[in-house]
C-alpha atoms as a PDB file:
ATOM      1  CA  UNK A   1      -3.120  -4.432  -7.219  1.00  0.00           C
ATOM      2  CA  UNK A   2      -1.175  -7.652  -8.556  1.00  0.00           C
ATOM      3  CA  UNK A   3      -4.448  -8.582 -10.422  1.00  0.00           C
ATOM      4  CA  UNK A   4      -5.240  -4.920 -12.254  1.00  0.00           C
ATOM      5  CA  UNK A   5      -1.533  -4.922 -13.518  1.00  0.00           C
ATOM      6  CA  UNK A   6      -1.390  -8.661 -14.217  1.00  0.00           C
ATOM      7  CA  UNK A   7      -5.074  -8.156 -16.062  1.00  0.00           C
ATOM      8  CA  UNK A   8      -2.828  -4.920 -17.917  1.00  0.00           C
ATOM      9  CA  UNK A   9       0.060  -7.104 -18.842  1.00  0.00           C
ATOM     10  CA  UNK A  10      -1.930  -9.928 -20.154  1.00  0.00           C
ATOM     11  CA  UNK A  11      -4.391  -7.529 -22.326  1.00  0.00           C
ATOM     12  CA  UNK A  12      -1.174  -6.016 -23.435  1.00  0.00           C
ATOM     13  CA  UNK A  13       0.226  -9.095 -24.482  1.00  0.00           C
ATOM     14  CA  UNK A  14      -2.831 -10.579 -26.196  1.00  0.00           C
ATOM     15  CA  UNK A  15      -3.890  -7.306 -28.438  1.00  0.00           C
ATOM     16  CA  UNK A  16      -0.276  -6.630 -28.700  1.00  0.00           C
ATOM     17  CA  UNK A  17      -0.244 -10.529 -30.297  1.00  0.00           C
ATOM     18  CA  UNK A  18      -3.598 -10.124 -32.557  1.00  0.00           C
ATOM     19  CA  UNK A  19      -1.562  -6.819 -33.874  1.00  0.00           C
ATOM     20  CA  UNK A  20       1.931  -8.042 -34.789  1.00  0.00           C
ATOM     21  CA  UNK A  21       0.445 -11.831 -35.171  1.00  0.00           C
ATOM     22  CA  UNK A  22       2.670 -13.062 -32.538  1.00  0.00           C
ATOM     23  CA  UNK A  23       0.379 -15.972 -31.740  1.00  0.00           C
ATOM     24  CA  UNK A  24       3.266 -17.132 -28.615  1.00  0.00           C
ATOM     25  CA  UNK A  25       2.712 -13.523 -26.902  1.00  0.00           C
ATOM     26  CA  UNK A  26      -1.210 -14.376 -27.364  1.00  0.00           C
ATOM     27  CA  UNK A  27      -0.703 -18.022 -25.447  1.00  0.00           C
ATOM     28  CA  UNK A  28       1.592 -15.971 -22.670  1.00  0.00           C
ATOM     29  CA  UNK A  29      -0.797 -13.578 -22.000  1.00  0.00           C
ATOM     30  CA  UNK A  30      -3.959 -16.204 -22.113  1.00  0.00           C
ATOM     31  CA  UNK A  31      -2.045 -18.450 -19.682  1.00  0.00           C
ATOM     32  CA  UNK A  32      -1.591 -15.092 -17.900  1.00  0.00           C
ATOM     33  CA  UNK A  33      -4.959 -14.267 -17.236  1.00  0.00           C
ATOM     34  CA  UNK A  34      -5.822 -18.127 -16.848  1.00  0.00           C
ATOM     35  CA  UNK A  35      -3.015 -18.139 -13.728  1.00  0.00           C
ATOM     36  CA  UNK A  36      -4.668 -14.884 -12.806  1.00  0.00           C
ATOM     37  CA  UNK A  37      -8.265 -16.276 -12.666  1.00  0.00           C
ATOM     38  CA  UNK A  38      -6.920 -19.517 -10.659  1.00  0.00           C
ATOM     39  CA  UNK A  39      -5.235 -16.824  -8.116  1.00  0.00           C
ATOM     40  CA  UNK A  40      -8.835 -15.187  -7.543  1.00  0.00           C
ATOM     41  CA  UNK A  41     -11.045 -18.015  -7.339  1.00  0.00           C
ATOM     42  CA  UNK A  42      -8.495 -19.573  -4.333  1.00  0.00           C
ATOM     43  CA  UNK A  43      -8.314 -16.141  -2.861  1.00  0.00           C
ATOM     44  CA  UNK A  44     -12.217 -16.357  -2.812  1.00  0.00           C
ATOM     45  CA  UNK A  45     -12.655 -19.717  -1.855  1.00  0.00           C
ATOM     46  CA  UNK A  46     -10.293 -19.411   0.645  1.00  0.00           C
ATOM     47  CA  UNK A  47     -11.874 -16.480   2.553  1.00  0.00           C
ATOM     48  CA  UNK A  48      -8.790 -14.649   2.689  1.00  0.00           C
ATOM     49  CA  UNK A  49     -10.970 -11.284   2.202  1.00  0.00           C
ATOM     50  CA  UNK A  50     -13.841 -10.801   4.867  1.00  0.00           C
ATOM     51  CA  UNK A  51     -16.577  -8.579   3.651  1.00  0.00           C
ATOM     52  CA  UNK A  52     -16.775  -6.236   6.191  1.00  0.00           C
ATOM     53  CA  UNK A  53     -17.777  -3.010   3.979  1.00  0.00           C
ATOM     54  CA  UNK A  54     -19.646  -2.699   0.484  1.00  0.00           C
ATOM     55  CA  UNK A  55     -16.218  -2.043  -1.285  1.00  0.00           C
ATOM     56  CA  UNK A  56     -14.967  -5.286   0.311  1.00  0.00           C
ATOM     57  CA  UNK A  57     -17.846  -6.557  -1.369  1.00  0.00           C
ATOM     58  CA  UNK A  58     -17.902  -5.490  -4.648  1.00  0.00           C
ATOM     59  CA  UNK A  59     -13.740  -6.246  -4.475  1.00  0.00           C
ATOM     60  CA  UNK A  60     -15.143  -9.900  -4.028  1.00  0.00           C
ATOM     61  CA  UNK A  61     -17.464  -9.771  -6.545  1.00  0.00           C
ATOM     62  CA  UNK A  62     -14.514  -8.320  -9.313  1.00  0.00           C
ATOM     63  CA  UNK A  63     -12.675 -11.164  -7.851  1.00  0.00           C
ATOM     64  CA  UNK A  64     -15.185 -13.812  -8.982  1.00  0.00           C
ATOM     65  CA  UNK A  65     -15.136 -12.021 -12.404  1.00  0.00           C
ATOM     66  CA  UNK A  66     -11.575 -12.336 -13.293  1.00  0.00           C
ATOM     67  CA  UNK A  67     -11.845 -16.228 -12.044  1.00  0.00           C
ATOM     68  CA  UNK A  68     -14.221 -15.994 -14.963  1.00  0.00           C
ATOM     69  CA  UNK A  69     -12.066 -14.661 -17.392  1.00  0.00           C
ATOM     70  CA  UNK A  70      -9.612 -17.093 -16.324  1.00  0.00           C
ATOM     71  CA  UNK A  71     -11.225 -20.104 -17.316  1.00  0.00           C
ATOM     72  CA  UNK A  72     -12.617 -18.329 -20.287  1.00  0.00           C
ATOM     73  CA  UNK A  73      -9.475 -17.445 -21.022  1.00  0.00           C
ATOM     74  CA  UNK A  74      -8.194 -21.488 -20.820  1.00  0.00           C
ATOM     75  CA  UNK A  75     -10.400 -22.503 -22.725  1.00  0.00           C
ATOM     76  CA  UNK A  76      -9.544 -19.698 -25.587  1.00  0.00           C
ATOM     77  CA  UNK A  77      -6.042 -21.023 -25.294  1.00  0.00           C
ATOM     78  CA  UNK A  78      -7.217 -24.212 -25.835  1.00  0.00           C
ATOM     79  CA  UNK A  79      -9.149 -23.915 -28.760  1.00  0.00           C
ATOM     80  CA  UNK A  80      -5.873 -21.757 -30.427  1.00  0.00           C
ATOM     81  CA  UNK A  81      -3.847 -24.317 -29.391  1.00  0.00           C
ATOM     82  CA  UNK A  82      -5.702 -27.020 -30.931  1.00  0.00           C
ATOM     83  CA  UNK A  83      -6.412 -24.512 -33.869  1.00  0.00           C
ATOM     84  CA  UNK A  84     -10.142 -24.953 -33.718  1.00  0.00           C
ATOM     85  CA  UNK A  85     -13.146 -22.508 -34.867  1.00  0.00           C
ATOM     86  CA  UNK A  86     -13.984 -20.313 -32.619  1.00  0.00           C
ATOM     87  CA  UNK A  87     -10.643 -19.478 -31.079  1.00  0.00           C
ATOM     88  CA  UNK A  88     -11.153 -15.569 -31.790  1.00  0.00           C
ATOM     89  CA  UNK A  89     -14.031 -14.908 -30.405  1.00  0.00           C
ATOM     90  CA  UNK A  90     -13.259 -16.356 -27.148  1.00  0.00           C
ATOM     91  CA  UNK A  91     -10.145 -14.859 -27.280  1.00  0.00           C
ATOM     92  CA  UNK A  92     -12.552 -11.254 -27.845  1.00  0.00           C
ATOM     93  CA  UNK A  93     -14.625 -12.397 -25.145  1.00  0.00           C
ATOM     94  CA  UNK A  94     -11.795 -12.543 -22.998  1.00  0.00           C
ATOM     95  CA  UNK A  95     -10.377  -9.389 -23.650  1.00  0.00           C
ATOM     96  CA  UNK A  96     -13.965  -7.588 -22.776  1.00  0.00           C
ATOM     97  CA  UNK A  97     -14.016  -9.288 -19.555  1.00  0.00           C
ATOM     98  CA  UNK A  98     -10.429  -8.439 -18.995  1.00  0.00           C
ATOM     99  CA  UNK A  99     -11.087  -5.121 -20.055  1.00  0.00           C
ATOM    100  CA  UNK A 100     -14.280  -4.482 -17.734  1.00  0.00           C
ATOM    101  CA  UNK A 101     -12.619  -6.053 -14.324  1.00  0.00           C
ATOM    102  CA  UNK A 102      -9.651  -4.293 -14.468  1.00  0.00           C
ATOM    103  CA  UNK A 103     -11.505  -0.327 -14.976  1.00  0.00           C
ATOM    104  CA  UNK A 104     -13.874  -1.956 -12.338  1.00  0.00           C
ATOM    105  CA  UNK A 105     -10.548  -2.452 -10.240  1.00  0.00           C
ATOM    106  CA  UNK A 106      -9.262   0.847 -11.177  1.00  0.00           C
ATOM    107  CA  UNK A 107     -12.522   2.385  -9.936  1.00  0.00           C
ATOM    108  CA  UNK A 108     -12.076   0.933  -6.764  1.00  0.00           C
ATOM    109  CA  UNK A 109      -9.132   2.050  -6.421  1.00  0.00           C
ATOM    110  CA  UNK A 110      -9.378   5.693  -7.708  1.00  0.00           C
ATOM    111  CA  UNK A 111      -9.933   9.277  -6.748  1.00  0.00           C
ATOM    112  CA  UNK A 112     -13.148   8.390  -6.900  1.00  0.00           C
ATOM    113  CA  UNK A 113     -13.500   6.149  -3.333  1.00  0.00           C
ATOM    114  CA  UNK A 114     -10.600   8.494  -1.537  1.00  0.00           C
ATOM    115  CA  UNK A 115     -13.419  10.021   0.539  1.00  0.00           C
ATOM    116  CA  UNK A 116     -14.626   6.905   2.034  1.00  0.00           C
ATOM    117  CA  UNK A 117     -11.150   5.530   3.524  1.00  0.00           C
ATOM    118  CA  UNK A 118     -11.169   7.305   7.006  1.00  0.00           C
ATOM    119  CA  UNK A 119      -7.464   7.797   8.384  1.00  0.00           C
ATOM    120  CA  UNK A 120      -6.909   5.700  11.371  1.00  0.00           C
ATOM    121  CA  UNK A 121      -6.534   7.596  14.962  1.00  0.00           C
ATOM    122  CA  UNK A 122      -4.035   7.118  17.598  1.00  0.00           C
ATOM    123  CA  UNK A 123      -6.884   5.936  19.851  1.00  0.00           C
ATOM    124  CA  UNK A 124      -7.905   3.216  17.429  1.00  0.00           C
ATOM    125  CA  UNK A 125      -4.371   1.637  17.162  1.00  0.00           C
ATOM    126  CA  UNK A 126      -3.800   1.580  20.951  1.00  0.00           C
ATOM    127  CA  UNK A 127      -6.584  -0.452  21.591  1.00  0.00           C
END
């Protein structure tokens, strides 16, 4: 959940930027997504998630994406900081990967999946 909301508040903050042409509020929410994509990749590395069912997977998978976008995202902030060509269209890049891991998150966690979380039984946390 931090990473969908942190993925919303950095998109914000970077289209909010190209709008207004707030070029800090575009470095916040690069470094944003950048801290973000550090976050997953250790998370992943790490093995704090075992993949014990198919959405466990595909959450590590979405994961691995938005580590993506974070180092995409550095290097966008790099290239705007340094004012070099091509700072745009990574930043563009960016904001589809952004975009596309945090519906896939909100997927995950929608209506949609409701029907395959089974309530645990009184049985189950005894033992």
């Amino acid at each position: 959940m931090l990473c969908q909301w942190g993925l919303f508040l950095g998109l914000a903050l970077v289209l909010f930027a190209w709008a207004e042409k707030k070029r800090q509020l575009g470095n916040i929410g690069m470094i944003l997504i950048f801290v973000l994509g550090l976050f997953a990749i250790v998370t992943n590395l790490a093995g704090m998630i075992k993949p014990e069912t198919d959405q466990d997977k595909l959450f590590i998978m979405i994961l691995w994406g938005i580590g993506l976008t974070g180092l995409v995202s550095a290097i966008g902030f790099f290239l705007q900081w340094k004012k070099l060509k091509g700072a745009f269209w990574v930043q563009a890049l960016v904001i589809g990967l952004a975009l596309l891991f945090f519906f896939q998150m909100n997927r995950m966690g929608g209506k949609g999946n409701q029907n395959t979380i089974k309530p645990v039984s009184k049985q189950e946390v005894a033992k």
